[in-house]
Structure formats: C-alpha cells, structure tokens
Protein backbone atom coordinates (compact mmCIF):
# COMPACT_ATOMS: atom_id res chain seq x y z
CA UNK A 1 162.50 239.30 59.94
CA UNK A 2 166.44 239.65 60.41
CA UNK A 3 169.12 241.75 59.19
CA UNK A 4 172.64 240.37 59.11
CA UNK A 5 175.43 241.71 57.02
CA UNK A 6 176.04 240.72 53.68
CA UNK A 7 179.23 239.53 54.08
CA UNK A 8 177.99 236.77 56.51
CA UNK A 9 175.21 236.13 54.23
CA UNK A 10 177.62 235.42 51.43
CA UNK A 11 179.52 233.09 53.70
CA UNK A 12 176.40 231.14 54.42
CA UNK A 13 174.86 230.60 51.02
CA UNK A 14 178.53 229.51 49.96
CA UNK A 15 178.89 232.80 47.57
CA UNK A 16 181.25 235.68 46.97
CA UNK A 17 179.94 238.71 48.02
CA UNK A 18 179.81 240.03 44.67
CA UNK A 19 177.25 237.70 43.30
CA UNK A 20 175.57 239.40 47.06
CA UNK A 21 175.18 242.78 45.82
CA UNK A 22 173.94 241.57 42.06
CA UNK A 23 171.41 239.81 43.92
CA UNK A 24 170.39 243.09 45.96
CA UNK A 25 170.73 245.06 42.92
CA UNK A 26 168.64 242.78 40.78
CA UNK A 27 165.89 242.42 44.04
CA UNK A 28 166.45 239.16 44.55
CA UNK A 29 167.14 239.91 47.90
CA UNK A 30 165.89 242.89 50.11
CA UNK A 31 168.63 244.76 51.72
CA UNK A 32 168.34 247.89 54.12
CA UNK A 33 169.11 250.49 52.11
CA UNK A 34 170.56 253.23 54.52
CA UNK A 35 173.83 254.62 55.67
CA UNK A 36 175.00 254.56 58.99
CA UNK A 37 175.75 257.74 58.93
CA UNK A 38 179.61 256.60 59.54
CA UNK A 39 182.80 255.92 57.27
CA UNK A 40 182.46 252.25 57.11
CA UNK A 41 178.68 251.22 55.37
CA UNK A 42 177.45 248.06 56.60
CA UNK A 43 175.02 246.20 54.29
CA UNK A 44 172.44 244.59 55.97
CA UNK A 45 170.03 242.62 54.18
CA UNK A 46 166.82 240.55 55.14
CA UNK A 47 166.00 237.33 56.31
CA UNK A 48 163.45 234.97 57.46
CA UNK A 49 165.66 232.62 59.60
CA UNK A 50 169.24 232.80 60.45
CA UNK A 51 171.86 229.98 61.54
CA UNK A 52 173.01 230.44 65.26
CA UNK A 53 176.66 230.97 64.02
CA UNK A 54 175.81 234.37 62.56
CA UNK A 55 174.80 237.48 64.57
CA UNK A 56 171.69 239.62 63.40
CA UNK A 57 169.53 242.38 64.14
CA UNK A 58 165.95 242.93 64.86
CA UNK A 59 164.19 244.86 61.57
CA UNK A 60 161.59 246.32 63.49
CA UNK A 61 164.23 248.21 65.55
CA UNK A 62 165.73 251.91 64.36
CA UNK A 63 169.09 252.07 64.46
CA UNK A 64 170.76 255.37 65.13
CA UNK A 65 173.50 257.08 63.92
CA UNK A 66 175.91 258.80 66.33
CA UNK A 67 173.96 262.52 65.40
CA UNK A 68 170.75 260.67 65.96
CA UNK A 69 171.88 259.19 69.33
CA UNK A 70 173.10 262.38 70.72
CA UNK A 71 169.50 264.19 69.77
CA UNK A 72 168.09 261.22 71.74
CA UNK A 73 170.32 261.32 74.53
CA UNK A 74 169.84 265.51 74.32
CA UNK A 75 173.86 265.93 74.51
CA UNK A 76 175.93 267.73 71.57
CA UNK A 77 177.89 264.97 69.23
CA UNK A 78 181.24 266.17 70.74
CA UNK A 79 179.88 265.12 74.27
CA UNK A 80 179.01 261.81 72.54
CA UNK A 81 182.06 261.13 70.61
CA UNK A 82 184.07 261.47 73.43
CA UNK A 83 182.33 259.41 75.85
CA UNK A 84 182.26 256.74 73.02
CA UNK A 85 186.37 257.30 72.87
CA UNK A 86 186.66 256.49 76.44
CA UNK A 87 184.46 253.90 76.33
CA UNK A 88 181.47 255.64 78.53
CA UNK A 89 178.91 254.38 76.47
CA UNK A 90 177.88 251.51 75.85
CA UNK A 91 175.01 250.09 73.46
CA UNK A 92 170.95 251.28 74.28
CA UNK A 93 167.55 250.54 73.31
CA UNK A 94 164.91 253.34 74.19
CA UNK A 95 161.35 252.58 72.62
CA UNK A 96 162.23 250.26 69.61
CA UNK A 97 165.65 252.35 68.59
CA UNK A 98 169.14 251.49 69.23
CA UNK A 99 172.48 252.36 69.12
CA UNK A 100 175.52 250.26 69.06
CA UNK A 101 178.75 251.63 68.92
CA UNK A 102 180.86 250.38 66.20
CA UNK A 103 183.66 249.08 69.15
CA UNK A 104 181.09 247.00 70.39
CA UNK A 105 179.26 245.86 67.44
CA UNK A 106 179.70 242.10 68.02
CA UNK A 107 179.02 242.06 72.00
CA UNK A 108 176.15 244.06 71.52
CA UNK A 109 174.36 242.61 69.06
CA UNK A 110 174.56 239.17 70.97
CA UNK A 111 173.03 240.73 73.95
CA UNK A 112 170.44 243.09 72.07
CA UNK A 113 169.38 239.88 69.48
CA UNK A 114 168.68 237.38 72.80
C-alpha cells in the first residue's frame, strides 16, 4: 500500500477535494488518520497503485514529527528546529521511521519512495 495526499488523489480521480473528504468520512476510502504534529495537516490516504506523476509514501513506514525526531536523534527540539532553519538536516530513515522536513517534502519523498 501507498499514501499520497488527498489533494493529488482528487486530481487523479478527476474530483474536487471535497467530494475527497466525504469519501474518507463515509469510509469509502481509508485515509491516515494522524496529525503531523505541525501547523499545516496533510491528508494522506491509501492506495493500491499510484500513477508515476504523483509522489507517495511507503505505509509501512512511521513518520515522525519534529518532537519525535529529536527523541530519536536524542537532541532537544530547539537543537532540531534550528538545524532544520539552516538547512542542516536533511530527510532520514532509521529502522522503518522517517522524517522529512516539510522544506524538502517533494525531493525527499522521490528519493525515499525509489
């Protein structure tokens, strides 16, 4: 299975993303139901196949939230935060979780879904 964000699934099926979240709501489709712990959500739903045109994510693969990637990488939040605003850090994969800075959402998934 795949995740890729609603929005591109909406532009694939040919539907606003409205009639998207009726169909998540209604179970039509599965989505992954959990915040990124950010200000922006991303809605990710499911998918058995997806065109080569749209990016997507591995669903057997945790992704992390900045607090969860600065327990993993044993630094404080701060240390993180800043490193991500000076673009130290760049998207990692340590035994089936990830994170992937928001910056680099598009370059990294590419890379991490090859």
């Amino acid at each position: 299975m795949r995740l890729i964000a609603a929005e591109d699934y909406a532009d694939w099926k040919g539907v606003k993303i409205q009639e998207v979240y009726q169909l998540i709501k209604n179970g039509d489709i599965r989505s992954l139901n959990k915040s990124n712990g950010g200000l922006k959500r991303l809605e990710l739903v499911y998918v058995e196949q997806v065109p080569e045109h749209i990016l997507s994510l591995d669903s057997e693969v945790e992704y992390l939230n900045q607090k969860q990637a600065a327990k993993k990488l044993n630094v404080s939040v701060d240390s993180l935060r800043k490193r991500l605003r000076e673009n130290e850090v760049k998207s990692f994969t340590i035994k089936g979780y990830c994170f992937i800075p928001m910056n680099q959402f598009n370059e990294s998934v590419t890379f991490i879904g090859e």
